[in-house]
Every structure is written in C-alpha cells, then in structure tokens.
Protein backbone atom coordinates (compact mmCIF):
# COMPACT_ATOMS: atom_id res chain seq x y z
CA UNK A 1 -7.83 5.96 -3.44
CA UNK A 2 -9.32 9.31 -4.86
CA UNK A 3 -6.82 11.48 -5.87
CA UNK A 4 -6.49 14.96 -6.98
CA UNK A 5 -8.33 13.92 -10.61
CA UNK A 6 -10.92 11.96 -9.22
CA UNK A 7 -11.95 14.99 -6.33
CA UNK A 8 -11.63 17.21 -9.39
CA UNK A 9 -14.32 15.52 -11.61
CA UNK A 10 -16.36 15.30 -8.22
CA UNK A 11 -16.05 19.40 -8.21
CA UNK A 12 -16.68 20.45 -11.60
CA UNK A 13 -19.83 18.00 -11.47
CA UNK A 14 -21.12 19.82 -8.43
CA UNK A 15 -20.03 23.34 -10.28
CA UNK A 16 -21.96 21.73 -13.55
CA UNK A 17 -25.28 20.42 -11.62
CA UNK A 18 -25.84 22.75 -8.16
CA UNK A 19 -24.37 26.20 -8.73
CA UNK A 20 -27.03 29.04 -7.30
CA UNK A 21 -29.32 26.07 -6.62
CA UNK A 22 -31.02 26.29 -2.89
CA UNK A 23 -30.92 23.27 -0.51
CA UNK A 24 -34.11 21.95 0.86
CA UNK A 25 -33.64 18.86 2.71
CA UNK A 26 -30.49 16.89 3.77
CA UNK A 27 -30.31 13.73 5.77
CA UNK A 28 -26.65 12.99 7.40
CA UNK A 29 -25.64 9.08 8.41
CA UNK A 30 -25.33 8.48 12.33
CA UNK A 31 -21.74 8.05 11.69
CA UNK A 32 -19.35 9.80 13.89
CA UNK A 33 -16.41 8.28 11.93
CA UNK A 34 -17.34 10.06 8.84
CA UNK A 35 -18.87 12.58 10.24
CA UNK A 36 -16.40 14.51 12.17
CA UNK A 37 -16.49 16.95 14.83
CA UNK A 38 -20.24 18.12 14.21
CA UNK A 39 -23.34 15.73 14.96
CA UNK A 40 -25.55 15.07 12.09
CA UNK A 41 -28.63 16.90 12.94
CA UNK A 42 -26.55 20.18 13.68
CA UNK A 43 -24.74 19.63 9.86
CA UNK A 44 -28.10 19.26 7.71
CA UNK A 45 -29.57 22.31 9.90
CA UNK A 46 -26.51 24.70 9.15
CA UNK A 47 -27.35 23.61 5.14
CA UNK A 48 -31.16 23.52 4.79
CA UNK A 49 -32.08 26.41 3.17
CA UNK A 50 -28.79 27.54 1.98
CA UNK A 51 -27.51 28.61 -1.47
CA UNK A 52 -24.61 26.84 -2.86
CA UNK A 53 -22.50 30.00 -4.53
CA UNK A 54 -19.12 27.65 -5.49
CA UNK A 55 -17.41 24.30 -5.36
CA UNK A 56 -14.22 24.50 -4.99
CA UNK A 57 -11.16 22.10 -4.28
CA UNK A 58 -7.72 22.15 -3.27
CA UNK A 59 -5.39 18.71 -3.31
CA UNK A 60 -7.83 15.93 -2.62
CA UNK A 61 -9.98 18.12 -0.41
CA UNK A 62 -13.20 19.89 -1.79
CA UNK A 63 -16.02 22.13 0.11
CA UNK A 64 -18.85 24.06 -0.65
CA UNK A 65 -18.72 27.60 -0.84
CA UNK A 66 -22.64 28.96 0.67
CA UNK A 67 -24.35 32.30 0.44
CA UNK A 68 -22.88 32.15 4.10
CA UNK A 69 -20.39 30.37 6.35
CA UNK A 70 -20.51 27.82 7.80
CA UNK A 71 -19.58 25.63 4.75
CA UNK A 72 -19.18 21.49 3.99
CA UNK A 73 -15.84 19.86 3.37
CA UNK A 74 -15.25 16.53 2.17
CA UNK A 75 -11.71 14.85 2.32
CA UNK A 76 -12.31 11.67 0.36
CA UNK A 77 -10.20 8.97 2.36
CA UNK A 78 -10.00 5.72 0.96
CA UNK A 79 -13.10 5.50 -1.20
CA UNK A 80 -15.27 8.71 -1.01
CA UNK A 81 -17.24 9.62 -3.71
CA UNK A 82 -19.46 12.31 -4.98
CA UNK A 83 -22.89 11.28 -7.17
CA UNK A 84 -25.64 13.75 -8.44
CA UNK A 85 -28.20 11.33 -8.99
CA UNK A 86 -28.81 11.23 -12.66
CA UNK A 87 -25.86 12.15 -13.97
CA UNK A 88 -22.94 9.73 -15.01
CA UNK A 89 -20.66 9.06 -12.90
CA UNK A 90 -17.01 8.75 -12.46
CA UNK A 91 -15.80 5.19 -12.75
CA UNK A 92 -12.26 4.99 -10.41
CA UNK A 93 -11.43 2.16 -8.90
CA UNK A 94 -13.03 1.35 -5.19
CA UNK A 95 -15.62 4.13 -5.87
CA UNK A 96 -18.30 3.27 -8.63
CA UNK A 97 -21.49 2.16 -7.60
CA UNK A 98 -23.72 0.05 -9.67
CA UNK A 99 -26.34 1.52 -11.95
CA UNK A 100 -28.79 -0.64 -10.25
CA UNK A 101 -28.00 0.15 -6.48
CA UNK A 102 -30.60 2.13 -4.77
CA UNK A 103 -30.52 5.47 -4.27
CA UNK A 104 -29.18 7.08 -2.04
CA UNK A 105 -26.60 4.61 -1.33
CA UNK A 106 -26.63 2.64 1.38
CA UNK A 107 -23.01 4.15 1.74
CA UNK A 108 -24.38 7.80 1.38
CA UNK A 109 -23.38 9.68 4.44
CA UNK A 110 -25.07 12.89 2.90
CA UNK A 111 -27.72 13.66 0.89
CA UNK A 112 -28.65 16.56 -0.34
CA UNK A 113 -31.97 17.97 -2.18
CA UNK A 114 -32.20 21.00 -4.06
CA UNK A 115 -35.33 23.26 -4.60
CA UNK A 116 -35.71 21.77 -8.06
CA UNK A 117 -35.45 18.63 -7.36
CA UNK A 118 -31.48 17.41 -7.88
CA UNK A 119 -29.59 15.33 -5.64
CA UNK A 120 -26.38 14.25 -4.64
CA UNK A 121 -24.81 12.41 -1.92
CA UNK A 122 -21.28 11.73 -0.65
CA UNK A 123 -21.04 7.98 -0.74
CA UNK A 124 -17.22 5.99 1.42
CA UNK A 125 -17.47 2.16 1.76
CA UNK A 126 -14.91 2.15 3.67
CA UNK A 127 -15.03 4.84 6.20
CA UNK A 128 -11.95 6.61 5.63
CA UNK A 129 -13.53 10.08 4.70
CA UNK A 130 -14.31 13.08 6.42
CA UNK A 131 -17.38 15.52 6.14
CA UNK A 132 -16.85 18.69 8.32
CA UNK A 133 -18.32 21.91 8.94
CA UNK A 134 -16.17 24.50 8.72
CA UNK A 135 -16.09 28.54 8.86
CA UNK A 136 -13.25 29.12 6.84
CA UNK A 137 -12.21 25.38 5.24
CA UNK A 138 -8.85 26.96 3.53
CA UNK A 139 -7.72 28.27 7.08
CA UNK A 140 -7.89 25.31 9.36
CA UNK A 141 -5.99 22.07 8.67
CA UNK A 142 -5.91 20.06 6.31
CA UNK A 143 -6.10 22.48 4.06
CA UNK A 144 -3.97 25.37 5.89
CA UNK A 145 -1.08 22.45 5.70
CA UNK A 146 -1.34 21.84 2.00
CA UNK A 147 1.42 22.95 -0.43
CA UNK A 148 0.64 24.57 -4.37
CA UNK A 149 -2.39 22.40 -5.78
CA UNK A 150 -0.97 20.14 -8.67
CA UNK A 151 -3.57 21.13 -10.80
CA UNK A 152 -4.87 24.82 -10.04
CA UNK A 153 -1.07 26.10 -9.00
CA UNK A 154 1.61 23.94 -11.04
CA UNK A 155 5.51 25.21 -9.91
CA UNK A 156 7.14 26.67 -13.16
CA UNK A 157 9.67 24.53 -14.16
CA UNK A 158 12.66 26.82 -12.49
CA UNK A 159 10.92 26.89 -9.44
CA UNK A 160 10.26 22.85 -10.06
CA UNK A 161 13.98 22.45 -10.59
CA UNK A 162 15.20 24.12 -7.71
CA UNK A 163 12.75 22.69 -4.90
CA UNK A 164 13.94 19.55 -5.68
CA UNK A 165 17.18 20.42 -5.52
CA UNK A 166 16.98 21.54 -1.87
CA UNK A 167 15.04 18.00 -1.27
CA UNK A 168 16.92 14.87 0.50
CA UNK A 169 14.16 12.67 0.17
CA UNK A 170 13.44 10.06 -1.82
CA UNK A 171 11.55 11.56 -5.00
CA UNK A 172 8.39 8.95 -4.50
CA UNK A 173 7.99 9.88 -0.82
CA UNK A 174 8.47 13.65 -1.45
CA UNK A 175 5.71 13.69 -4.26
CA UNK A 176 3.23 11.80 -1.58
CA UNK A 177 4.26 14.86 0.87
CA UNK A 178 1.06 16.80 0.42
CA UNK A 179 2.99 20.19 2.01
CA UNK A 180 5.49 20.00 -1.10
CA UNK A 181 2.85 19.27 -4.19
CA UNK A 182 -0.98 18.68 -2.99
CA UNK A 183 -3.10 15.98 -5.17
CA UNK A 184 -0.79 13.33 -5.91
CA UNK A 185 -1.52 10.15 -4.02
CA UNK A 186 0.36 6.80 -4.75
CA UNK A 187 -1.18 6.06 -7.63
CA UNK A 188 -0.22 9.52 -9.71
CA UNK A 189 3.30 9.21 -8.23
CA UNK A 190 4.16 5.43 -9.09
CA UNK A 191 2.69 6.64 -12.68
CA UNK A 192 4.72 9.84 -13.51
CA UNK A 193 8.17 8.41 -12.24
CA UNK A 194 7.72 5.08 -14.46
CA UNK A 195 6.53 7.86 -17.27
CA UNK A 196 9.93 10.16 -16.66
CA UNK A 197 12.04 7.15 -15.98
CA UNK A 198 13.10 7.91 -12.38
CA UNK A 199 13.71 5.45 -9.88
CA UNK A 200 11.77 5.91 -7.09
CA UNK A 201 14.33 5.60 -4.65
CA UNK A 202 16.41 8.29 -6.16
CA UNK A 203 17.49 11.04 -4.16
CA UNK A 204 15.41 14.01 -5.14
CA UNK A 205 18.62 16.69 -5.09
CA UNK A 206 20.47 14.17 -7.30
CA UNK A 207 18.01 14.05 -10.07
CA UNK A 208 18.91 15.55 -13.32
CA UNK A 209 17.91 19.17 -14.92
CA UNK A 210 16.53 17.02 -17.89
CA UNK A 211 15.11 14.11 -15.36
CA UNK A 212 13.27 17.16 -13.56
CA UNK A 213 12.00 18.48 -16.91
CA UNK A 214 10.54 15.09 -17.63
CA UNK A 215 9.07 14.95 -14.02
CA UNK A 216 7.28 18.31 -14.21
CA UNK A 217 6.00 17.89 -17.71
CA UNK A 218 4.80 13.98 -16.79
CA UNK A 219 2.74 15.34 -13.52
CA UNK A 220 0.78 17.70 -16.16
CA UNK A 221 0.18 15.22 -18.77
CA UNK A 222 -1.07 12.15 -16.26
CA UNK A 223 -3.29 14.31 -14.50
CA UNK A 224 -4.91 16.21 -17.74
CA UNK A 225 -4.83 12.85 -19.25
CA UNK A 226 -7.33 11.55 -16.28
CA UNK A 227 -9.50 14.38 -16.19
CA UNK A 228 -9.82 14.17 -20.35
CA UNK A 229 -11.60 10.66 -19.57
CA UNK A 230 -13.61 11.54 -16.63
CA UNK A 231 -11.30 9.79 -14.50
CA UNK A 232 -12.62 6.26 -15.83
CA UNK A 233 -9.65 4.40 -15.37
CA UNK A 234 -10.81 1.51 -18.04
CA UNK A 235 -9.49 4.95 -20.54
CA UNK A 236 -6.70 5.10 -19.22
CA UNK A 237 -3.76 4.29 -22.06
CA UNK A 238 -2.71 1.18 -21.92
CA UNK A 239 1.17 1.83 -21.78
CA UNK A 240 0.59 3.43 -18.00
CA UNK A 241 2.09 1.02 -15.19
CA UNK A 242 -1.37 2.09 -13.64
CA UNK A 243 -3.08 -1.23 -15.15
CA UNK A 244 -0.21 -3.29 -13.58
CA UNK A 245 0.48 -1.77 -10.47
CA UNK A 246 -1.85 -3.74 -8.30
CA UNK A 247 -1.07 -7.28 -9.08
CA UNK A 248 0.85 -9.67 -7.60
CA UNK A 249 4.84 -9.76 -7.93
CA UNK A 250 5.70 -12.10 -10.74
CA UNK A 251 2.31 -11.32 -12.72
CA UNK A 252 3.14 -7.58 -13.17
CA UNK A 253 4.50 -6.50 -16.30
CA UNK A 254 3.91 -2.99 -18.48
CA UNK A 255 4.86 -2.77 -22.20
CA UNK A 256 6.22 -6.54 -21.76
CA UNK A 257 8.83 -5.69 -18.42
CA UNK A 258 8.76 -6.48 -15.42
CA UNK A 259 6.96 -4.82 -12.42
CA UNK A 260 9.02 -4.68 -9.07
CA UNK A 261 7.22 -3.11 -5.62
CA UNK A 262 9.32 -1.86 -3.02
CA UNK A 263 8.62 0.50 -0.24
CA UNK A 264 9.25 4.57 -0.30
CA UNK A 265 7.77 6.74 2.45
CA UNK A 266 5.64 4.01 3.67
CA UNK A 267 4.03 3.42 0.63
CA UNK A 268 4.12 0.21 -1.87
CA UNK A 269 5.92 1.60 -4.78
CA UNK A 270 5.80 -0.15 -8.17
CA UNK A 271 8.50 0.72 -10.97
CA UNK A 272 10.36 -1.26 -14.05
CA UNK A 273 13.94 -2.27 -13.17
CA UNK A 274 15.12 -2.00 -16.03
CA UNK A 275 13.71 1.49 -16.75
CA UNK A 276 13.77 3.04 -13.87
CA UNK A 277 17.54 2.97 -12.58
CA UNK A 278 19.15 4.55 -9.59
CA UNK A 279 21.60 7.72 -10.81
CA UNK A 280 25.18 8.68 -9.26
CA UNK A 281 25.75 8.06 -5.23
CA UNK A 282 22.22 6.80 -4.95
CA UNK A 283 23.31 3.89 -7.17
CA UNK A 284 26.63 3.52 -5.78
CA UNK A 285 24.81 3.41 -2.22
CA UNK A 286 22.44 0.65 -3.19
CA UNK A 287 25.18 -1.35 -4.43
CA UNK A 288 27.19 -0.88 -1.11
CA UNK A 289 23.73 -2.21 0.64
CA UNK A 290 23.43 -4.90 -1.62
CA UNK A 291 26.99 -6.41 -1.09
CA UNK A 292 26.85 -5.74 2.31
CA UNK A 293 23.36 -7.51 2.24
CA UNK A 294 25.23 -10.34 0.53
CA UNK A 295 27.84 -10.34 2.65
CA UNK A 296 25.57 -11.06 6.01
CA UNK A 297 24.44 -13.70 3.73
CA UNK A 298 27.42 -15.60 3.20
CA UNK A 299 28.54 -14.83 6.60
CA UNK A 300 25.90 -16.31 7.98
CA UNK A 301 26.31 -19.37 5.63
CA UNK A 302 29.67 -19.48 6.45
CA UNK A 303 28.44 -20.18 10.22
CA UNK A 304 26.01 -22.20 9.44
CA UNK A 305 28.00 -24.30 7.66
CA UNK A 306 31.05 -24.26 10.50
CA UNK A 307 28.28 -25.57 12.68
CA UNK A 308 27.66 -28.70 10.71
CA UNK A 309 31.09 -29.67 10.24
CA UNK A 310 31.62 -29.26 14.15
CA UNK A 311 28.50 -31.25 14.37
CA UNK A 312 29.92 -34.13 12.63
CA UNK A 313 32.58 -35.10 14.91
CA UNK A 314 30.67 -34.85 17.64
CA UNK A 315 27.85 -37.30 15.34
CA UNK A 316 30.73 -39.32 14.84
CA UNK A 317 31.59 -39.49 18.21
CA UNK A 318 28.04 -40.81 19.16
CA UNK A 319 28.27 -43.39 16.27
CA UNK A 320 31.42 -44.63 17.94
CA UNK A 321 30.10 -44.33 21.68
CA UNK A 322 26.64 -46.57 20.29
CA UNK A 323 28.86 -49.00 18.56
CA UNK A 324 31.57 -49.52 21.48
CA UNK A 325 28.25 -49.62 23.76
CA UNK A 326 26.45 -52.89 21.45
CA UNK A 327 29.70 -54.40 21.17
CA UNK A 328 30.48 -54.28 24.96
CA UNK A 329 26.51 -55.55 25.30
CA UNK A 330 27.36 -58.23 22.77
CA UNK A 331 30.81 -59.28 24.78
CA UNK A 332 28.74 -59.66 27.28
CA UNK A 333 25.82 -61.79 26.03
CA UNK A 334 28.54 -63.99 24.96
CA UNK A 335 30.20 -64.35 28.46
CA UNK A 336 26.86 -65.18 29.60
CA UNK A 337 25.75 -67.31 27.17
CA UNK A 338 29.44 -68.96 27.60
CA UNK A 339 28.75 -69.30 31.34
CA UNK A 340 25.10 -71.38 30.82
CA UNK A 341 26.74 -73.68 28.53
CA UNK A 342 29.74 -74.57 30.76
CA UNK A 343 27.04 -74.86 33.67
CA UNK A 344 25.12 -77.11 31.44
CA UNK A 345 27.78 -80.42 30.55
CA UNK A 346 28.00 -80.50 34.57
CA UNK A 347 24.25 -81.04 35.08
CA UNK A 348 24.18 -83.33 32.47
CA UNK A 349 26.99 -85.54 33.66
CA UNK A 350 25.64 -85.62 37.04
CA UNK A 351 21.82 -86.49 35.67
CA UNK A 352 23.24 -89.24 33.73
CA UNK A 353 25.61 -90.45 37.05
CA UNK A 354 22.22 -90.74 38.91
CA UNK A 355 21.03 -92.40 35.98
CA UNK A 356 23.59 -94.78 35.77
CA UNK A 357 23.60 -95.46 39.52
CA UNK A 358 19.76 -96.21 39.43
CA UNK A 359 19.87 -98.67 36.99
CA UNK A 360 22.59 -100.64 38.37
C-alpha cells in the first residue's frame, strides 16, 4: 500500500514535470468508486483550462493546488499511483506498471494533458483510491483529521518523548493512527519498530527515553532512506524486515531470525522474537496470558482425559453385556441342539420297531 514515501515521490514528480503548465484535455473513468462525490464530466470541466500553481501532500494524501479553487485530491488506497508518461517511474510494490502497457492505463482513472504536450494519469488496480474535488482539500476530512506529517512536520524529540508517554496503546497501532503521526502505513511501522527494537505490542507509555530516541530517529532514517531510492523497493537494504514481511510463517527470516506475525490495531504485524521483546508490566502481562492460556489448555486436557477414563467402564461394561449376551445365545443353542438329539434316538428306535415288525 502507498505510503507517505511513495505519495511523496508521486508529488515532487508532479512539482518536477507540471508546475505553471496549463491543462488542456482530461478524460475521467466512469467509476463512481474512485471517483467520489463528483461525476466525471463535471471533474475534467472544473480542470480544463486550468493552471497547476503547486503539488502538494500531506500523510498519504496529495492535491493539486490551481490558479483557482476548486482543486484535485488523490488519496491513494490500496494501489494508487501517479505516472507522467515519459518519465520513470516509481517501482513499489502493487503499483508499477509495465514498460510495455499501453498508455494511459487501462487502470487510469485520470488523465491529464498539458498545453505542451505532457501527461499523467492516476492509475488503482484495485479500486481503493479516491479522486475528489475539493475547495479547500486541507479543511475537509481526511485531511482536516490528520495529525503532524511524518515527513514535512517531524515532533522534536521532547515533544516525541512525551506524546508517547501520555499514549496507552500499543506502539504499532498508535503509529498506524493517522491523527497521532500522518504517513506511516503498516509497512513503515513493522520496519522502524524491528529497526529500534520495540516490540510491537509494547505499551507506548512504558517505552523507554532511549527506546523513544531510537523510535524517532528510525521513522527519519526509513523514510529518507525510501525517498533516496525513489521508493523502488528492490533498493531497499537488505537488513530491513521489509523483504521478509510478506511471506509465509515459517519461511520468514531477516538477518538469519525468525519472523513472527501477530495482530496490533487490526493490522498483521511482523517482528523478530528474539529482538523485539516486551519491557516491564507489558511482559509480565503477556506471561500472565500465556500461563493462563496454558492453563485452559491443560484444563481442558484434564477433561478430556476424565472423559475417557469414565468412558472405559462404561466400554467395559458393554464388552461384558455382549459377552454375557453370546454366551446366554450359546447356552441356548446348546439346549436346543441338546433337545433335537434326545428327540432323535426316539424316532430312530421307533423306525427300526416298524422295521423289525415288517419283516417278521
């Protein structure tokens, strides 16, 4: 998912390419997902003709700043993507296109023309985005909602310090909170905990002054780190859990260790064990949930294993019930059988009477 260093190349290629540059044409999908509260025909006529004077950005939203309001935001979803056709692009995951896909895209959901001829277009596969129009982008939500940018308005390290000490969430869930810090998705958050050795589970008030330091200084290096190599992730180093993070359990590993995933704020978290360990109560908690996780366990062992053994009387009891059952059937085949062949010596003596009394 684009975050705050992927919209960020998107801006400063639009600031590079289409500053003071006039739009002549525009063509907008028919796609009411994507296209939100404005219909298509209304957006490219509010832009033809206009001047783009800025591009500007704030979290993982961006908009265009025009000679006049109204102006076009983009929030980038899942997989939205910026390209000015003829220029390289950036190569994050879920968002390149091939070099030899038409243009525009067939997942362009706006293209625009300049009046010297350059293009771009805002490209989502998968239909998470959202184009807008908007008088005054920074006052309406999302942007209103958003907290200091990660990027443009970094906390000082005081300030850092002592929001997080105010903070009862877990760290990885507060750093997704886009009101607290805005830019950092899930990927940028699983990265700069793994880098500063936090759990992310760990209790954001309990996490150390030197913890914190590592925290704040780790957000600034990942994200400068990104934007140093276009956001092409294949350049990212190859000690970030980044490379790891999306394969399967058992088949992760960074630097040799072992990847776990658990779940924080809703989110699939990835960390190392072994480097990242719960500090103070938050440990002492876990452990508490653990025994009392194996606990339940063996309780329910325990029960399952009562239920057997009271299962095998009563197994024995059938055992005993079949047995007395075949031998009382087999008593009884013998009285029978017992029966015929006392029956039988009378018959014969009598046959052999008649037999007797014919031939005399």
């Amino acid at each position: 998912m684009p975050e705050l260093p992927e919209v960020e190349v998107a801006r400063r290629a639009l600031e590079e390419h289409c500053i003071g540059k006039r739009i002549v044409r525009c063509s907008a999908a028919d796609d009411t997902k994507v296209i939100d509260g404005v219909a298509p025909p209304r957006l490219e006529a509010a832009l033809v003709g206009r001047t783009i004077s800025a591009a500007r950005r704030k979290g993982k939203n961006l908009w265009l700043a025009l000679d006049s309001p109204p102006f076009p935001s983009f929030q980038f979803g899942m997989a939205g993507a910026i390209y000015v056709k003829g220029v390289e692009p950036s190569k994050y995951k879920r968002s390149a296109l091939s070099p030899t896909e038409e243009w525009p895209s067939k997942y362009s959901k706006l293209l625009v023309v300049m009046d010297d001829g350059l293009e771009f277009s805002f490209t989502d596969k998968r239909r998470f985005a959202k184009i807008r129009l908007l008088g005054n982008p920074e006052a309406v939500p999302p942007i209103s909602e958003l907290g200091p940018d990660a990027l443009f308005e970094p906390l000082h390290l005081d300030d850092f310090v002592e929001s997080l000490s105010r903070k009862k969430a877990p760290i990885k869930a507060l750093l997704l909170d886009q009101s607290f810090i805005s830019g950092i998705g899930n990927w940028i958050a699983d990265e700069v905990l793994y880098q500063a050795r936090i759990h992310p589970m760990q209790t954001a008030s309990k996490i150390s002054k030197e913890k914190c330091k590592a925290l704040h200084q780790c957000i600034k290096e990942v994200i400068e780190k990104s934007l140093e190599v276009g956001c092409n992730s294949s350049q990212y180093p190859e000690n970030w859990i980044f490379h790891s993070r999306e394969k399967k359990p058992g088949k992760a590993f960074v630097d040799g260790k072992k990847i776990d995933f658990i779940t924080v704020g809703g989110r699939t978290s990835a960390y190392v064990p072994e480097l990242q360990k719960l500090d103070g109560i938050d440990a002492t908690t876990s452990r508490v949930k653990i025994s009392k996780d194996q606990s339940k366990s063996n309780k329910v062992a325990r029960e399952v294993d009562d239920d057997e053994e009271e299962a095998k009387p009563a197994k024995r009891g059938r055992k005993q019930l079949v047995k007395a059952t075949q031998e009382i059937q087999e008593d009884e085949e013998d009285a029978k059988a017992s029966k015929r062949g006392r029956k039988q010596p009378a018959k014969t003596s009598k046959g052999s009477s008649k037999k007797a009394h014919h031939s005399s």
